[in-house]
Protein backbone atom coordinates (compact mmCIF):
# COMPACT_ATOMS: atom_id res chain seq x y z
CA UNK A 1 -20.27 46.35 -15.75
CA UNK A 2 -23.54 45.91 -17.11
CA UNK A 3 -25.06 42.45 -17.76
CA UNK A 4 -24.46 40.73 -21.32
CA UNK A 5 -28.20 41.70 -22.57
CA UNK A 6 -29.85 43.88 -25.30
CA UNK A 7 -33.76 44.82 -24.47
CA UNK A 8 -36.37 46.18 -26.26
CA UNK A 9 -38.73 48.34 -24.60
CA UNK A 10 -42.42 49.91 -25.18
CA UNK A 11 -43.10 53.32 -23.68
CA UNK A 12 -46.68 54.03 -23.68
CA UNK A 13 -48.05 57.99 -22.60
CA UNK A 14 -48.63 58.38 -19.08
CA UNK A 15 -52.35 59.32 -20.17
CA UNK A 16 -52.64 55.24 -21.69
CA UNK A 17 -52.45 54.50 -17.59
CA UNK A 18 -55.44 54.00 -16.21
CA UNK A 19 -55.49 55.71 -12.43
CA UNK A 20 -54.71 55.87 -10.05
CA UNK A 21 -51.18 54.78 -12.29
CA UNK A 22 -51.05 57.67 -14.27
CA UNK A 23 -51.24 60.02 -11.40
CA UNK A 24 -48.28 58.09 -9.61
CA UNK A 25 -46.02 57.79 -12.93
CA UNK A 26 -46.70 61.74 -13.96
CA UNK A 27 -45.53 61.90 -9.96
CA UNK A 28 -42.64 59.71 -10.35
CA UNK A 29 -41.37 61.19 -13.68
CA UNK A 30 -41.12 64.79 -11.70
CA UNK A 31 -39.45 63.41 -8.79
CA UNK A 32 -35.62 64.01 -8.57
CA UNK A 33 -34.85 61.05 -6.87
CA UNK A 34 -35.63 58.48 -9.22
CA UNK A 35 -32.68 56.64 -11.93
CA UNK A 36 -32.19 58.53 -14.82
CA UNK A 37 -32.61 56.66 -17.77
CA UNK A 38 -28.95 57.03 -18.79
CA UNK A 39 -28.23 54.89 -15.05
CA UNK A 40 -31.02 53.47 -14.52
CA UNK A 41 -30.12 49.76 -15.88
CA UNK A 42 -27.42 50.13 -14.23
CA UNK A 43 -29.80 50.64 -10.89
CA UNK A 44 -31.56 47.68 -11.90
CA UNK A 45 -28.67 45.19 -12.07
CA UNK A 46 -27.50 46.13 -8.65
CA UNK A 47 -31.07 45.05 -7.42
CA UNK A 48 -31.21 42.12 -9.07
CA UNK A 49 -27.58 41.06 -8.25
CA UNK A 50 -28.73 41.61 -4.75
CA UNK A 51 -31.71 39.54 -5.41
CA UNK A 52 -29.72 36.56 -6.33
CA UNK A 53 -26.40 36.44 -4.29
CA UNK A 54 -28.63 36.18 -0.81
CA UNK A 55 -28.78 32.99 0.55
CA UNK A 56 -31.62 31.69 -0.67
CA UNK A 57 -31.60 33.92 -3.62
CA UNK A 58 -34.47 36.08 -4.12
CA UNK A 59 -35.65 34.71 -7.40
CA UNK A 60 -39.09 37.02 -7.52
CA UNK A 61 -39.01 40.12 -5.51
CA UNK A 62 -42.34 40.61 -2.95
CA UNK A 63 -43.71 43.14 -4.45
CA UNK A 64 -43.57 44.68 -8.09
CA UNK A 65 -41.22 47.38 -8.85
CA UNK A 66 -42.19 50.75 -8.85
CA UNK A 67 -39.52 52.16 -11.02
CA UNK A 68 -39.40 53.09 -14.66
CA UNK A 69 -37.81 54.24 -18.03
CA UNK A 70 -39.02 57.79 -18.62
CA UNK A 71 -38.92 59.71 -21.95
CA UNK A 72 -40.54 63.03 -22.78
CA UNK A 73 -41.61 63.62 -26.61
CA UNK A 74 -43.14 66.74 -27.19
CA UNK A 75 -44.62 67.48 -23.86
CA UNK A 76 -45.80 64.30 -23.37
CA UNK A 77 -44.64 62.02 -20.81
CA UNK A 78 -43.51 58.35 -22.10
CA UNK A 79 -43.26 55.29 -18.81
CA UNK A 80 -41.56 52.06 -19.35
CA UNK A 81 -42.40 50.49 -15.98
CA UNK A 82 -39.79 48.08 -15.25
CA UNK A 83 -42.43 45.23 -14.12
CA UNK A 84 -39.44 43.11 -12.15
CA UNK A 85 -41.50 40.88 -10.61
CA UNK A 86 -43.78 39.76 -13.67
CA UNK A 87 -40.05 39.75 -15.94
CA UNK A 88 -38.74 37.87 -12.90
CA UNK A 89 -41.20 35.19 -13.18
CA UNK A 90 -41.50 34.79 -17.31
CA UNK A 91 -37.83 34.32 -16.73
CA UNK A 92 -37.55 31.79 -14.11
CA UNK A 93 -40.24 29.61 -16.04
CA UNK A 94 -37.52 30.21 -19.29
CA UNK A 95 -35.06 29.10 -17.30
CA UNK A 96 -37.19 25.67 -16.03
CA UNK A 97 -38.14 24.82 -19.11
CA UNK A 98 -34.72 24.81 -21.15
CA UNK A 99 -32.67 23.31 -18.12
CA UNK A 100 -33.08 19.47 -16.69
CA UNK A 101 -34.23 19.62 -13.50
CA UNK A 102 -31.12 18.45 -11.70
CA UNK A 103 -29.51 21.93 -13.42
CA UNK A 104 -32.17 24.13 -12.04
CA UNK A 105 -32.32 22.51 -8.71
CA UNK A 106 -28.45 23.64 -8.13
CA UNK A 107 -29.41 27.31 -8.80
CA UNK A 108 -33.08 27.44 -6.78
CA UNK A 109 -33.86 24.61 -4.80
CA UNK A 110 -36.85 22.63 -5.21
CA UNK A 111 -38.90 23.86 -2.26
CA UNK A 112 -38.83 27.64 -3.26
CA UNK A 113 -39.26 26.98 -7.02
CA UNK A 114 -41.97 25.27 -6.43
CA UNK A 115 -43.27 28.41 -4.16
CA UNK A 116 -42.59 30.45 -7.27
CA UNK A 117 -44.10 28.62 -9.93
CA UNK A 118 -47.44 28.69 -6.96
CA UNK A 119 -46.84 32.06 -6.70
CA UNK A 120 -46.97 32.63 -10.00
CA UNK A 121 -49.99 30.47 -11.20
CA UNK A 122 -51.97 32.99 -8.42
CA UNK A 123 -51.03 35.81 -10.24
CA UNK A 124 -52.09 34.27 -13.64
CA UNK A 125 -55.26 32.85 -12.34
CA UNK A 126 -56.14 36.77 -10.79
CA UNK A 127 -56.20 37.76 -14.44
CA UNK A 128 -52.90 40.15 -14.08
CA UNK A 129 -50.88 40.80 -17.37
CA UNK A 130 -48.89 38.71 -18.82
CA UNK A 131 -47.70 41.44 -20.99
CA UNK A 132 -44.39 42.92 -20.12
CA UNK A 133 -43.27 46.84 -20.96
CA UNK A 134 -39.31 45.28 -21.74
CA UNK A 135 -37.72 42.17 -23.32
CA UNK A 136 -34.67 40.78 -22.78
CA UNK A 137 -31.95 39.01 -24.90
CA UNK A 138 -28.99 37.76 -23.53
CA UNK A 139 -24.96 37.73 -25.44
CA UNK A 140 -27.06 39.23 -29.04
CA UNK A 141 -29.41 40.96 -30.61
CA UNK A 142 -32.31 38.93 -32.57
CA UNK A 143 -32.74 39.56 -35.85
CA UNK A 144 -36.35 40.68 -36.00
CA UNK A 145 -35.73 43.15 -33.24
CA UNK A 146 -33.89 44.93 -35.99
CA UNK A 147 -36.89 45.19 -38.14
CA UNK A 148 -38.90 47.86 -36.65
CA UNK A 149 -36.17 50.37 -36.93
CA UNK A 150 -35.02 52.63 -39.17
CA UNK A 151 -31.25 53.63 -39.90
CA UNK A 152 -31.89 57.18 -38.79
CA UNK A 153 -33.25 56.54 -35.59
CA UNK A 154 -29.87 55.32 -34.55
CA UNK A 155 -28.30 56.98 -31.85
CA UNK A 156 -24.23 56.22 -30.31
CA UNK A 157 -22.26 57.84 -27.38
CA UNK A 158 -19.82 57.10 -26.47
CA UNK A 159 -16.72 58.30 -24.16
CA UNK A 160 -17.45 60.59 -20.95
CA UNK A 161 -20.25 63.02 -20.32
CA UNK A 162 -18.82 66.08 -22.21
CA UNK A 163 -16.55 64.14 -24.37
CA UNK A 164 -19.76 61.81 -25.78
CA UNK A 165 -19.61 60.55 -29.49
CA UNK A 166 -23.50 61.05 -30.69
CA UNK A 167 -24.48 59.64 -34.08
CA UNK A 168 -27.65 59.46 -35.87
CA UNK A 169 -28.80 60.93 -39.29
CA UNK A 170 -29.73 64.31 -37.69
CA UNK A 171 -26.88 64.39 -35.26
CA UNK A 172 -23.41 66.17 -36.42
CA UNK A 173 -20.05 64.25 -35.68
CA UNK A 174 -18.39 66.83 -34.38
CA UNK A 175 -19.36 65.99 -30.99
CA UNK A 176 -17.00 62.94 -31.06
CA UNK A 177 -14.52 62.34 -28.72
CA UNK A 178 -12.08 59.04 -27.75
CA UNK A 179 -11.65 57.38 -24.52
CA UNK A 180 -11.11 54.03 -23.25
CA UNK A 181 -14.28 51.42 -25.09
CA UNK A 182 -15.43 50.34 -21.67
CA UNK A 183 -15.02 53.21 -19.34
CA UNK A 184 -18.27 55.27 -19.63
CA UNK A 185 -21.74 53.91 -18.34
CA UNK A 186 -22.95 56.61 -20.78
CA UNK A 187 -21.81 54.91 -23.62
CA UNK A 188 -24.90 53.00 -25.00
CA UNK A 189 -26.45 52.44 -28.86
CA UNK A 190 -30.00 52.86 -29.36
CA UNK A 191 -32.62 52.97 -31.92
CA UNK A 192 -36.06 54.66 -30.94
CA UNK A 193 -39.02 54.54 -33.55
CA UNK A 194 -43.06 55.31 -32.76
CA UNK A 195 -45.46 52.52 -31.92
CA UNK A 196 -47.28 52.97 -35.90
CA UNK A 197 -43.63 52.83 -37.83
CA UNK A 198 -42.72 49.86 -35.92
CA UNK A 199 -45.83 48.19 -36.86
CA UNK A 200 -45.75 48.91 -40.16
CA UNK A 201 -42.51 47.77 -40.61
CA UNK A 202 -43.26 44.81 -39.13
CA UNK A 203 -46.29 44.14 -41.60
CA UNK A 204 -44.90 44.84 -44.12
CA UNK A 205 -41.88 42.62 -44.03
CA UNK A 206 -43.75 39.52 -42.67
CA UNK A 207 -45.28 38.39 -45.81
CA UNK A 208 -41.26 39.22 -47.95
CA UNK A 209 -40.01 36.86 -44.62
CA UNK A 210 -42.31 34.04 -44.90
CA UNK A 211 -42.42 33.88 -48.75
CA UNK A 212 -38.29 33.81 -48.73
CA UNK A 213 -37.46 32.65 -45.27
CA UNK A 214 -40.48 30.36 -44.51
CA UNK A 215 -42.49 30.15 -40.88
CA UNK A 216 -39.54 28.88 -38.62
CA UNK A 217 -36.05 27.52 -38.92
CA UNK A 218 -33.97 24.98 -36.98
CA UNK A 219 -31.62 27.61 -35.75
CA UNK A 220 -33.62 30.03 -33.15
CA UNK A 221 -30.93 33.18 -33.72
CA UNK A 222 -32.07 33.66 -37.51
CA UNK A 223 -34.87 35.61 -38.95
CA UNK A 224 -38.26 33.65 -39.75
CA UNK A 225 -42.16 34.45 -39.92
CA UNK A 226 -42.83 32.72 -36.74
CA UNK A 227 -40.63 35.40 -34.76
CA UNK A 228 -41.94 38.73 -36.70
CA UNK A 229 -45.34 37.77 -35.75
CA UNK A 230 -44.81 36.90 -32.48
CA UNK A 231 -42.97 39.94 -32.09
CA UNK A 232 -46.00 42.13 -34.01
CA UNK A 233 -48.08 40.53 -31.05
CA UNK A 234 -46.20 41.69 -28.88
CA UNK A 235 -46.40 45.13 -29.96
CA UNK A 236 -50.31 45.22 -31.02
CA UNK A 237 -50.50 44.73 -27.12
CA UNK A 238 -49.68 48.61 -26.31
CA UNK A 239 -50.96 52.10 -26.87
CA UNK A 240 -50.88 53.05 -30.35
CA UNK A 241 -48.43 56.63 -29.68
CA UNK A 242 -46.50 54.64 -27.55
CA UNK A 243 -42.44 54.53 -28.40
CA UNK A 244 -40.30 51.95 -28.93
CA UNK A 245 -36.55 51.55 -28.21
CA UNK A 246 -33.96 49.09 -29.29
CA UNK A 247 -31.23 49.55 -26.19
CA UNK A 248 -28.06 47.36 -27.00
CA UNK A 249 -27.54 47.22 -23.09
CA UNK A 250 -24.36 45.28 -21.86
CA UNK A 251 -23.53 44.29 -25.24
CA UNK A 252 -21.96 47.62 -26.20
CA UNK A 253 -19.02 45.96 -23.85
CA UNK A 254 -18.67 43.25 -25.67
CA UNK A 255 -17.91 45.84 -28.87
CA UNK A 256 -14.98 48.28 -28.94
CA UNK A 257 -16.12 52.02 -30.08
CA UNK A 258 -15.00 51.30 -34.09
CA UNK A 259 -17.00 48.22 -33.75
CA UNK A 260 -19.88 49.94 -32.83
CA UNK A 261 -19.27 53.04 -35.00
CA UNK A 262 -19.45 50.11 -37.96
CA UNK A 263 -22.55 48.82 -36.00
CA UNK A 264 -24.92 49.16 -38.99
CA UNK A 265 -27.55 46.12 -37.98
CA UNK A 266 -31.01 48.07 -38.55
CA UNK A 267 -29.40 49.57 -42.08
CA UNK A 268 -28.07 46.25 -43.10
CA UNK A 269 -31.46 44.80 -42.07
CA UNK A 270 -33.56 47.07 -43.99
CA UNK A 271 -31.36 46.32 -47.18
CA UNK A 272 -31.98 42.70 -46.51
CA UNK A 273 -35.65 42.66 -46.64
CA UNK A 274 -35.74 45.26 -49.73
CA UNK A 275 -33.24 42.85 -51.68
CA UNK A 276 -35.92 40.19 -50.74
CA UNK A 277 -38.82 41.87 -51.88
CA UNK A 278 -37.58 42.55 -55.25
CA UNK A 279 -35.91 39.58 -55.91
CA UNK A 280 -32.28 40.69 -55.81
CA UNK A 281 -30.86 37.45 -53.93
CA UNK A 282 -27.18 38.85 -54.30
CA UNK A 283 -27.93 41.87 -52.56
CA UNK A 284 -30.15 39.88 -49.89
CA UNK A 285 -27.45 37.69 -49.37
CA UNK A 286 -24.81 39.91 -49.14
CA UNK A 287 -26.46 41.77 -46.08
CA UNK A 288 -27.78 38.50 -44.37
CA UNK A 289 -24.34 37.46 -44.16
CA UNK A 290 -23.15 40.72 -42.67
CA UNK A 291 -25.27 40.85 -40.08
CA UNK A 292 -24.13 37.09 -39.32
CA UNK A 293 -20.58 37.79 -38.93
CA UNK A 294 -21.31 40.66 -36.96
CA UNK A 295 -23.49 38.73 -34.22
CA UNK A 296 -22.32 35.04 -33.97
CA UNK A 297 -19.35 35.52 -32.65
CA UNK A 298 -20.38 38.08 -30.08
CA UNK A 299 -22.95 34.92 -29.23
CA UNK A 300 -20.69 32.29 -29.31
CA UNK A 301 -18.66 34.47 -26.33
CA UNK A 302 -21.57 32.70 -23.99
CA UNK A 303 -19.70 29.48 -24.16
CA UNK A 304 -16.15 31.47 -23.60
CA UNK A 305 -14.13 30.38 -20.62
């Protein structure tokens, strides 16, 4: 079982690497013996579960990971490095700042957080990246991570290799199959767009947001200006070919198959923002409430017993 996350991730061409990284990753993307991408989170779990259960629990590995998410497009190699140790640390610092002490101090004691947040600070202060190639969203999906997508670049399997259900506008149904919701690793639902479509989508919609949804908003799961251009940030960071992928993650267990055959966020999004744009508030409505319903109660599972 996969954790309870969605991530977005940027795959920039191994020829954006500077060297001697692009001579390792071209390496690494031949070799036979790395995760394939279809196990691969599943590969990174176990090492972090391993991290964390030893006693005291590794909260930032030694040394940075030298695994990653590979696509090909073309000929062209595409690397997602996994960057575990930088993730590691933008997450522990998360984790300090929305806990009170006392609560963080009974997960990592004192001693080694503070050796962290040192450790940390010397990595900053070295002038490393503070950029990482994946983000991570725990029990949903946020709203703006919808936005740089495009109904047709949706992609769903499901059931065993062989049996898969694959479904996007260019893919035929006929591959479907049925099987038990959670019994495949392969069953996943994706979205992959190009570096300049997500940006443009992205531009384009921030000025409809802001006009009709304003900057911020009280509530941190809904849409607003603030988030679109953090996340347009975010991507202006990377290569301009690069790729960019939606992955659903864990959450697809949280969904049964006709839940996620129904799954229609990006579409529902898109609608949204055109409704916006010309002023059809019914319409706009209509789809922000979908989307909604669909996502806070898979959210409000975090607080299940």
């Amino acid at each position: 079982m996969l954790p309870y996350a969605a991530y977005l991730r940027i795959y920039e061409p191994v020829t954006a690497f500077p060297e001697p990284a692009r001579t390792l990753w071209t390496v690494y993307a031949e070799s036979r013996r790395r995760p394939r991408r279809i196990h691969a989170l599943g590969v990174e779990h176990r090492e972090a579960a391993l991290r964390l259960t030893g006693t005291p629990p590794e909260v930032v590995p030694e040394r940075e990971s030298r695994d990653a998410y590979i696509r090909r497009l073309d000929d062209t190699i595409y690397v997602c490095p996994w960057g575990t140790r930088l993730r590691s640390w933008l997450a522990f610092e998360r984790f300090r700042n929305e806990h009170a002490a006392g609560v963080a101090a009974a997960f990592v004691p004192p001693p080694l957080a503070e050796r962290v947040r040192s450790d940390f600070e010397r990595w900053k202060n070295a002038g490393r990246s503070l950029r990482p190639h994946i983000l991570t969203s725990t029990w949903h999906v946020p709203l703006d991570w919808f936005v740089p997508f495009a109904r047709g670049e949706r992609c769903l399997m499901l059931g065993t290799p062989g049996t898969g259900y694959r479904k996007s506008d260019d893919a035929p149904e006929e591959l479907a199959g049925h099987g038990p919701a959670t019994a495949a690793p392969e069953r996943t639902l994706s979205y992959v767009t190009s570096m300049e479509e997500a940006r443009r989508r992205v531009a384009a919609a921030l000025p409809v947001v802001r006009e009709n949804l304003g900057d911020g908003t009280e509530e941190v799961y809904l849409l607003s200006a603030g988030r679109l251009e953090t996340l347009g940030r975010w991507l202006g960071d990377f290569h301009s070919r690069a790729l960019v992928e939606l992955d659903y993650g864990g959450l697809v267990h949280l969904l049964d198959d006709q839940a996620l055959r129904a799954d229609e966020s990006v579409a529902e999004m898109t609608v949204a923002l055109t409704g916006m744009e010309r002023g059809e508030v019914e319409l706009t409505v209509a789809m922000y409430k979908r989307l909604l319903a669909r996502w806070r109660p898979v959210r409000a599972l975090e607080a299940a017993n």
